[in-house]
N, C-alpha and C. Protein backbone atom coordinates (compact mmCIF):
# COMPACT_ATOMS: atom_id res chain seq x y z
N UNK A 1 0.84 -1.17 0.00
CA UNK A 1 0.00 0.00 0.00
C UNK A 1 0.89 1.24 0.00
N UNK A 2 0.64 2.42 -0.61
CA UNK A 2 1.67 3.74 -0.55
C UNK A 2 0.17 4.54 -0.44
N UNK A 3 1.06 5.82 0.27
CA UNK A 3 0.25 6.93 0.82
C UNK A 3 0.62 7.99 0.23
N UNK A 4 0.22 9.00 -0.92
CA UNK A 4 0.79 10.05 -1.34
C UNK A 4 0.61 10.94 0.01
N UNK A 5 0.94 12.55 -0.05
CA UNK A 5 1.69 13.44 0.26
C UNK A 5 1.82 14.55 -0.63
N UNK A 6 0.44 15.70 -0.36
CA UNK A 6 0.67 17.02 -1.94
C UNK A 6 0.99 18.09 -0.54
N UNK A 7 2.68 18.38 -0.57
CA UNK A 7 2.76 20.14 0.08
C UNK A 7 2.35 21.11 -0.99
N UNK A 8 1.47 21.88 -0.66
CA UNK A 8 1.67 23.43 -1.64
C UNK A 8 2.48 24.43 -0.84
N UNK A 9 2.48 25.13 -1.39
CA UNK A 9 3.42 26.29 -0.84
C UNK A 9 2.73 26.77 -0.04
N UNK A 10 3.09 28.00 1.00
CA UNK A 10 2.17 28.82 1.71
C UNK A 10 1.21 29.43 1.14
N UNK A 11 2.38 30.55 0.15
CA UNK A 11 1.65 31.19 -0.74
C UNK A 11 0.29 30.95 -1.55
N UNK A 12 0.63 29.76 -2.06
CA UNK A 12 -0.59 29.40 -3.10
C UNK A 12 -1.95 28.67 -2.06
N UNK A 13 -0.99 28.12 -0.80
CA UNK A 13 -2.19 27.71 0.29
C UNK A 13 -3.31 28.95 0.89
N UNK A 14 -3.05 30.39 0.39
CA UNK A 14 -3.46 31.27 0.92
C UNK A 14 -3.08 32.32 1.89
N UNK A 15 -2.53 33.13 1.66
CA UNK A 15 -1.67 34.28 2.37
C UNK A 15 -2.62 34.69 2.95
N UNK A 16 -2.54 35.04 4.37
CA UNK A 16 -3.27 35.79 5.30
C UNK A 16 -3.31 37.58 4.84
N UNK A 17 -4.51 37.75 4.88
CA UNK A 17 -4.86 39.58 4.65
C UNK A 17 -3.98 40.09 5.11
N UNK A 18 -3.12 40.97 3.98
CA UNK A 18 -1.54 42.03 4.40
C UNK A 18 -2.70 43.22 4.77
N UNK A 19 -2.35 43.24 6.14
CA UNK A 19 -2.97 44.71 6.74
C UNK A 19 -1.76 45.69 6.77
N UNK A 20 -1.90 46.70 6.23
CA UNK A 20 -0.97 47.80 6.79
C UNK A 20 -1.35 49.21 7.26
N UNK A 21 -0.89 49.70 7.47
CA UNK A 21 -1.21 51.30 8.40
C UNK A 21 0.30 52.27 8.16
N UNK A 22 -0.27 53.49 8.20
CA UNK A 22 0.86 54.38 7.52
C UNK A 22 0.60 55.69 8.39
N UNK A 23 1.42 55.71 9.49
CA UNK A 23 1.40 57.01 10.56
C UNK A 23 2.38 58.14 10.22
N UNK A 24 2.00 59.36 11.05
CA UNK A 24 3.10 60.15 10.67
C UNK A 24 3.60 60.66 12.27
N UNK A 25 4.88 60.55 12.29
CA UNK A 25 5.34 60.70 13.64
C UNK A 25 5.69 62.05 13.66
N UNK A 26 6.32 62.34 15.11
CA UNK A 26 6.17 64.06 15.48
C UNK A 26 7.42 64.70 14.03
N UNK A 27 8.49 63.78 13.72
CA UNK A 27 9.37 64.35 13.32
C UNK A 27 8.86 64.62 11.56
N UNK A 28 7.22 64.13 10.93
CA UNK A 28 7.32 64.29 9.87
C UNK A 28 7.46 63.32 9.06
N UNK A 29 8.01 62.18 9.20
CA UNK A 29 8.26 61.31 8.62
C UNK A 29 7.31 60.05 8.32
N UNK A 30 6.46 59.55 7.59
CA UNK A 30 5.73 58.67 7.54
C UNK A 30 6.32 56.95 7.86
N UNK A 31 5.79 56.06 8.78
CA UNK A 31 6.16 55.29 9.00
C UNK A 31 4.96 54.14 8.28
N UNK A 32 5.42 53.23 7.75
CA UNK A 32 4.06 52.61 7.11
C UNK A 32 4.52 51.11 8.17
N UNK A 33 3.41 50.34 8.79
CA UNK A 33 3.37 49.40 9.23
C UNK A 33 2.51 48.16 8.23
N UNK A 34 3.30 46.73 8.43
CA UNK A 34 2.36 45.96 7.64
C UNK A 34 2.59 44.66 8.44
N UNK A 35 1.10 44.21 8.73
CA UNK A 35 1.05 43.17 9.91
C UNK A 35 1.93 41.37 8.57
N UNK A 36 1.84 40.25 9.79
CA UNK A 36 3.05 39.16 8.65
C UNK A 36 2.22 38.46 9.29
N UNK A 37 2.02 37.16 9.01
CA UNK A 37 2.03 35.63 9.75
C UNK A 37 3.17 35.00 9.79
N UNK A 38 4.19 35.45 9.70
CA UNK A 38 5.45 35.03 9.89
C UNK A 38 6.22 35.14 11.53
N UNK A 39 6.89 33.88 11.45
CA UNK A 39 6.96 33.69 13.50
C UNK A 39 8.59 33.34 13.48
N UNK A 40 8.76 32.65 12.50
CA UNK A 40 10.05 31.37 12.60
C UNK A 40 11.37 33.17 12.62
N UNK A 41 11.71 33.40 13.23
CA UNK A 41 13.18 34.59 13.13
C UNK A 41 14.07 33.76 11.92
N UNK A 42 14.44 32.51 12.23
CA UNK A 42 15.23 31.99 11.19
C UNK A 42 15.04 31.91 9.80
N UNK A 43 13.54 31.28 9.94
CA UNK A 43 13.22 30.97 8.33
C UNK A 43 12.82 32.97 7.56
N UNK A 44 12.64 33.67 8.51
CA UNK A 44 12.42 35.27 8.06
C UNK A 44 13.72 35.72 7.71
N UNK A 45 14.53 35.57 8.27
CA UNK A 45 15.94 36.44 8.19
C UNK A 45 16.43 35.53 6.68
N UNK A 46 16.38 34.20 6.73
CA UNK A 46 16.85 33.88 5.46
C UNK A 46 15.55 34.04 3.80
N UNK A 47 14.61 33.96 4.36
CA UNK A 47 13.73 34.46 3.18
C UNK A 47 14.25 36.05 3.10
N UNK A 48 14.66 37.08 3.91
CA UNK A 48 15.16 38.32 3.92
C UNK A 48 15.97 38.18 2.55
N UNK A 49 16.68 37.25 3.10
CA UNK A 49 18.14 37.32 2.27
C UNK A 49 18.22 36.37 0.42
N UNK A 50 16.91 35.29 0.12
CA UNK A 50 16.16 35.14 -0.29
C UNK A 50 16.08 36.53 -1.73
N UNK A 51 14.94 37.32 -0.87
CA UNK A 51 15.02 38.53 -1.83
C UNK A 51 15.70 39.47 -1.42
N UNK A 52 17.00 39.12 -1.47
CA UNK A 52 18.42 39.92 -1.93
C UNK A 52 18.92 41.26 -0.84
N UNK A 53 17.86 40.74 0.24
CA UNK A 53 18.28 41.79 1.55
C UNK A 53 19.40 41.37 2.28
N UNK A 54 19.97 42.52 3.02
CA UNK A 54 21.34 42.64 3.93
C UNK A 54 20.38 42.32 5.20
N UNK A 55 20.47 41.24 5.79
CA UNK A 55 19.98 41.47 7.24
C UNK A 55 20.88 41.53 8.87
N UNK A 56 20.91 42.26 9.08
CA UNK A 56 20.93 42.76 10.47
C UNK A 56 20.16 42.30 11.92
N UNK A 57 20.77 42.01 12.66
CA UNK A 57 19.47 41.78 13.83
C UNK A 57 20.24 42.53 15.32
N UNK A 58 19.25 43.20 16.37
CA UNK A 58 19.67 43.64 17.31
C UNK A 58 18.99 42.49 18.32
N UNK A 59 18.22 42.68 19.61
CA UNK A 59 18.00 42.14 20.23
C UNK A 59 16.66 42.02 20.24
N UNK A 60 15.79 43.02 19.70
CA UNK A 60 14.17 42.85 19.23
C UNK A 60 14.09 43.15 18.13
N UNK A 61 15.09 43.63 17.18
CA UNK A 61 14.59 43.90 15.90
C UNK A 61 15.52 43.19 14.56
N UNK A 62 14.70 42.46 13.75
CA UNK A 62 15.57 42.24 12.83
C UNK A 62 15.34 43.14 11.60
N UNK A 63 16.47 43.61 10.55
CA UNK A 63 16.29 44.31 9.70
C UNK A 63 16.76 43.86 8.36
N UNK A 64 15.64 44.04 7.28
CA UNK A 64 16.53 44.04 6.02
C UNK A 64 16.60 45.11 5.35
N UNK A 65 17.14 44.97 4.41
CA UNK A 65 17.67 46.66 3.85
C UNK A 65 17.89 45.72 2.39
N UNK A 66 17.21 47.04 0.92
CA UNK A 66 17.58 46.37 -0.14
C UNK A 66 18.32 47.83 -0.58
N UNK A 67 19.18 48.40 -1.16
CA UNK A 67 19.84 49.33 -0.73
C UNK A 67 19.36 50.63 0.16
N UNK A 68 18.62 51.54 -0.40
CA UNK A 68 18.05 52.49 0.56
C UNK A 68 16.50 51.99 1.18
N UNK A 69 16.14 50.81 0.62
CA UNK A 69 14.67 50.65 1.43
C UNK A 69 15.35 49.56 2.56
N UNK A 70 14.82 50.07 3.59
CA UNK A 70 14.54 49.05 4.84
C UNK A 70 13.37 48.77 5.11
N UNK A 71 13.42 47.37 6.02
CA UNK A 71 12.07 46.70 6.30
C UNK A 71 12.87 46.64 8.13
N UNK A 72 12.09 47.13 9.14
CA UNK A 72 12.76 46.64 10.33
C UNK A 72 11.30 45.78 11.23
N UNK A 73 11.35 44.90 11.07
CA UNK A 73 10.87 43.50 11.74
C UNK A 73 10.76 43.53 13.21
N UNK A 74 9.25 43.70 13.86
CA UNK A 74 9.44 43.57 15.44
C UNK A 74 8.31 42.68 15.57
N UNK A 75 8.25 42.03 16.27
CA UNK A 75 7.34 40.81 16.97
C UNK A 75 6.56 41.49 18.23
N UNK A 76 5.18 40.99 17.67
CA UNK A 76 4.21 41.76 19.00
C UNK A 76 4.05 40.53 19.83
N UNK A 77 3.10 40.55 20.67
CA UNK A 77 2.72 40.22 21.93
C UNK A 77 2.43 38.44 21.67
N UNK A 78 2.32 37.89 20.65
CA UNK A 78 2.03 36.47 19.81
C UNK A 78 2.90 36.18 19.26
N UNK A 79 4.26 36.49 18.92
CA UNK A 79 5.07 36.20 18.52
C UNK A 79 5.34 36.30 17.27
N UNK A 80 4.21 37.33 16.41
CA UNK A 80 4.45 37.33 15.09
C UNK A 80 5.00 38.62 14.56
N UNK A 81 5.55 38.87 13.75
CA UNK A 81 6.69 39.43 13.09
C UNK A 81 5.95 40.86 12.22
N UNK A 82 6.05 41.92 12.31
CA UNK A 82 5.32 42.83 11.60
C UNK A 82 6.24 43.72 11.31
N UNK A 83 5.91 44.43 9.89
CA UNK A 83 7.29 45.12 9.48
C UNK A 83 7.46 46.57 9.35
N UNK A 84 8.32 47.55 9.53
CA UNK A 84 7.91 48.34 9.52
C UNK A 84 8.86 49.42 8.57
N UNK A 85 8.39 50.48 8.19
CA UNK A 85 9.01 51.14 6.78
C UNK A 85 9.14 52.63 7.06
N UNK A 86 9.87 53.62 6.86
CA UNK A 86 9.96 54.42 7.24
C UNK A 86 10.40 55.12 5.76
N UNK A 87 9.46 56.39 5.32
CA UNK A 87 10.39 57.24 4.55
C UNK A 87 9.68 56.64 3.28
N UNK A 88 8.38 55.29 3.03
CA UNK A 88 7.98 54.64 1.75
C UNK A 88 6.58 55.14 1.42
N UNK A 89 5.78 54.46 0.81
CA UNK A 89 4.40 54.54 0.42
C UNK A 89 3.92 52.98 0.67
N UNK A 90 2.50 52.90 1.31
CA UNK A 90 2.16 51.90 1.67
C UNK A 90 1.84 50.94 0.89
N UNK A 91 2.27 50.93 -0.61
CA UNK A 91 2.27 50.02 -1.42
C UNK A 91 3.51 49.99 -2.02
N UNK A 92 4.67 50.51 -1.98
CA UNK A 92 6.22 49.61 -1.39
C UNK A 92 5.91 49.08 -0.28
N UNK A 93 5.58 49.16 0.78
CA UNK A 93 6.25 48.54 2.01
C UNK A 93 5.45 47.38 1.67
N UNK A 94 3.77 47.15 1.21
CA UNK A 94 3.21 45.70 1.39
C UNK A 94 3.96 44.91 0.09
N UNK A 95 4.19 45.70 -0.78
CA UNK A 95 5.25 44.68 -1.90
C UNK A 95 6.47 44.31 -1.75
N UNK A 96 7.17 45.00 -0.73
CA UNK A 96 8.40 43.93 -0.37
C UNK A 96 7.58 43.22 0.73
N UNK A 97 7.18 43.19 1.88
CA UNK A 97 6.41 42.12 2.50
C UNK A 97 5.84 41.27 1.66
N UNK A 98 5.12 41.23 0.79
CA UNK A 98 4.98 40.40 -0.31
C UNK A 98 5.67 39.04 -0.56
N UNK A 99 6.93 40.02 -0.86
CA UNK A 99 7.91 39.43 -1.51
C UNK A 99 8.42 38.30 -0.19
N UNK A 100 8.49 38.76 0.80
CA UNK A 100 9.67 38.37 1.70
C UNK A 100 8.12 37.03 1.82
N UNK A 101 7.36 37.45 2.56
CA UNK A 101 6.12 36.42 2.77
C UNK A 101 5.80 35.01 1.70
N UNK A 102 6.41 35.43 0.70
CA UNK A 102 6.22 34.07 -0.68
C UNK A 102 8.12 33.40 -0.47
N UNK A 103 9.11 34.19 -0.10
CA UNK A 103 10.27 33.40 0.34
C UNK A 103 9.96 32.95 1.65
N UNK A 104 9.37 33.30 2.51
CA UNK A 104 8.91 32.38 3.89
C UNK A 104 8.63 31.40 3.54
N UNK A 105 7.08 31.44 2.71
CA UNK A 105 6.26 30.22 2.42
C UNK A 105 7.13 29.33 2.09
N UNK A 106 8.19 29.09 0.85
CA UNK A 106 8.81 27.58 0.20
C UNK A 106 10.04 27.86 1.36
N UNK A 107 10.21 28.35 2.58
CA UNK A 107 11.37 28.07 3.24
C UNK A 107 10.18 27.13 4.27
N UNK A 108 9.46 27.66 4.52
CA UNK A 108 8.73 26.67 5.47
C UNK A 108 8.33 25.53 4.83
N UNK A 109 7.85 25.49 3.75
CA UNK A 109 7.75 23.99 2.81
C UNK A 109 9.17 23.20 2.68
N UNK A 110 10.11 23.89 2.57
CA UNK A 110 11.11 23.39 2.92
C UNK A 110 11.75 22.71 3.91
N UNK A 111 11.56 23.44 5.33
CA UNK A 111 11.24 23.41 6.61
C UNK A 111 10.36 21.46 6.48
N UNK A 112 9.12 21.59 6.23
CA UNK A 112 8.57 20.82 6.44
C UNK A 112 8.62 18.92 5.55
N UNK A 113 9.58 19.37 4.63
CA UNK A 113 9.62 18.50 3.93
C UNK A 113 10.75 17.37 4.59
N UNK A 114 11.69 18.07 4.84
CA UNK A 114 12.71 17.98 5.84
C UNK A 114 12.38 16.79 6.62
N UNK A 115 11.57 17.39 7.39
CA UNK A 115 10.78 17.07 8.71
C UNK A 115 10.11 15.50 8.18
N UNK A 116 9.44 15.59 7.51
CA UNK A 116 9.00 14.28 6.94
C UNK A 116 9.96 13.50 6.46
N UNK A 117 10.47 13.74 5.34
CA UNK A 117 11.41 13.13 4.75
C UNK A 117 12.14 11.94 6.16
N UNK A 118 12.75 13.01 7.41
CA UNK A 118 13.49 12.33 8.20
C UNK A 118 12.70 11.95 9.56
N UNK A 119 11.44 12.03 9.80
CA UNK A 119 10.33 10.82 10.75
C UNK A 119 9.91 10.34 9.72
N UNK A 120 9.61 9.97 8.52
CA UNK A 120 9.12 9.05 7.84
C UNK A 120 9.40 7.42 8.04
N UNK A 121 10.92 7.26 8.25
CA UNK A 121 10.90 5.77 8.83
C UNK A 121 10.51 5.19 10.09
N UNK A 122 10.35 6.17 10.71
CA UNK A 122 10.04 5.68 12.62
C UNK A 122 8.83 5.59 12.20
N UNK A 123 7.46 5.99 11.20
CA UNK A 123 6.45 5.70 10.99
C UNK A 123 5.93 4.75 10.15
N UNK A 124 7.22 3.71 9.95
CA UNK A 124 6.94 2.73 8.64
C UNK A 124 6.66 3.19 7.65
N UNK A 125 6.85 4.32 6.84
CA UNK A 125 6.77 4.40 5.97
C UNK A 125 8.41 4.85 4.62
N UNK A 126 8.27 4.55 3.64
CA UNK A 126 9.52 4.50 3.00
C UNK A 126 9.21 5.28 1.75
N UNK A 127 10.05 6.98 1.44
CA UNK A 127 9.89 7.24 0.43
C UNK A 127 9.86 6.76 -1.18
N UNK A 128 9.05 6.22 -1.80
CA UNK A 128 9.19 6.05 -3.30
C UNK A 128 9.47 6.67 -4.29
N UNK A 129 8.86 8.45 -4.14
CA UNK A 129 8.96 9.31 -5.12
C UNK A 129 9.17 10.38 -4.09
N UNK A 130 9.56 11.52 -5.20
CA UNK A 130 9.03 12.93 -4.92
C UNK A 130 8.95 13.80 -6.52
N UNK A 131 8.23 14.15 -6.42
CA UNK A 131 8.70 15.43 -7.59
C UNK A 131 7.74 17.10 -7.33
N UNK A 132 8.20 17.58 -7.81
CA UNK A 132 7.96 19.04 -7.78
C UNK A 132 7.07 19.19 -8.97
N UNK A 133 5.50 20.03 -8.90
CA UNK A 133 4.53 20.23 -9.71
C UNK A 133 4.86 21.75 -10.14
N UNK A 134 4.09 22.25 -11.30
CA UNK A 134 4.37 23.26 -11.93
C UNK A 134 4.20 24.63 -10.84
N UNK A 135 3.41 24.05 -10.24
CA UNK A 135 2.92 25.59 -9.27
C UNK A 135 4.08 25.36 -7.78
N UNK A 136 4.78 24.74 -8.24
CA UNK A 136 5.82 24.40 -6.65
C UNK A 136 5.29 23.88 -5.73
N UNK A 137 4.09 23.37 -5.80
CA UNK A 137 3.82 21.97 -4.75
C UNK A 137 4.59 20.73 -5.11
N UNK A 138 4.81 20.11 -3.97
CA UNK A 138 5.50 18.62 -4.00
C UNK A 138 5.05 17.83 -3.40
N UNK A 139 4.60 16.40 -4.31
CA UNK A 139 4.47 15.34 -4.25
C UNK A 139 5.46 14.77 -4.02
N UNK A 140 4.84 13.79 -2.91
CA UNK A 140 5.23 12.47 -2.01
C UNK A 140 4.99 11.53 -1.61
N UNK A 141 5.21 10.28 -2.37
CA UNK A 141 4.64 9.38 -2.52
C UNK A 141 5.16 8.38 -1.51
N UNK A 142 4.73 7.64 -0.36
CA UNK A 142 5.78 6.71 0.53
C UNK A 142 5.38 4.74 0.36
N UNK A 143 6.19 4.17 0.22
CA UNK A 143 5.05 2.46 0.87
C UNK A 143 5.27 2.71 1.86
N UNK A 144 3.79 1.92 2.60
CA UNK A 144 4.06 1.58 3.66
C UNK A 144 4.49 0.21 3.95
N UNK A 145 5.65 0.82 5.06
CA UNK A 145 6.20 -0.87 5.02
C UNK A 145 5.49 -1.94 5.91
N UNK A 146 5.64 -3.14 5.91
CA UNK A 146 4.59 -4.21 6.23
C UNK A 146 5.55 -4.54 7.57
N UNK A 147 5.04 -4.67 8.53
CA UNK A 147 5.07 -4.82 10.00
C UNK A 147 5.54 -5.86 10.34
């Protein structure tokens, strides 16, 4: 008997509503905020880098920078990651979030494939296939092995 296995990407699984908000602080300067479903610091900083950002991290904030645009990354009260833009228009800041949010997604499919790939034998089961579909979902096909 074999058990397929379809990952889609995040992305194409459905991106959560990019909310953003665009304040202006005392000094003048417009700050545009745009909320993420993004949690993992690791798998963010390397999707950062992904789309071709310099990232930086302090102790609450991680930052990417694609030459003069920055994105600086702070995590609210849930642990999720929201970005913030200073000096843009609120449709730059949700299009590099965009961007960075669709390199999350196949790092976390990545992330997860991983993960299977290596508990797959403690569950009796034994990879047969894999291949990659046009839209970047991957099929995974396992036997199960007989007891």
């Amino acid at each position: 008997m074999s058990v397929s296995l379809l990952l889609v990407p995040l992305a194409l699984a459905g991106a959560a509503a990019v909310q953003a908000r665009a304040d202006r602080r005392h000094d003048g300067v417009t700050v545009v905020q745009v909320n993420t479903r993004m949690r993992d610091v690791g798998l963010l900083a390397d999707a950062l880098r992904d789309t071709g950002a310099v990232v930086t991290t302090t102790t609450d904030v991680l930052t990417g920078s694609w030459g003069e645009q920055t994105l600086a990354f702070r995590r609210d009260a849930d642990g999720v990651w929201s970005a913030h833009a200073a000096g843009t228009t609120t449709e730059r800041a949700v299009e590099l979030v965009t961007a960075v949010d669709t390199a999350y997604g196949r790092r976390v499919q990545q992330a997860v494939l991983e993960r299977i790939r290596d508990r797959a034998p403690a569950a009796g089961l034994r990879l047969e296939s894999e291949s990659v579909q046009d839209d970047a979902s991957v099929r995974l096909v396992f036997e199960v092995e007989q007891a």
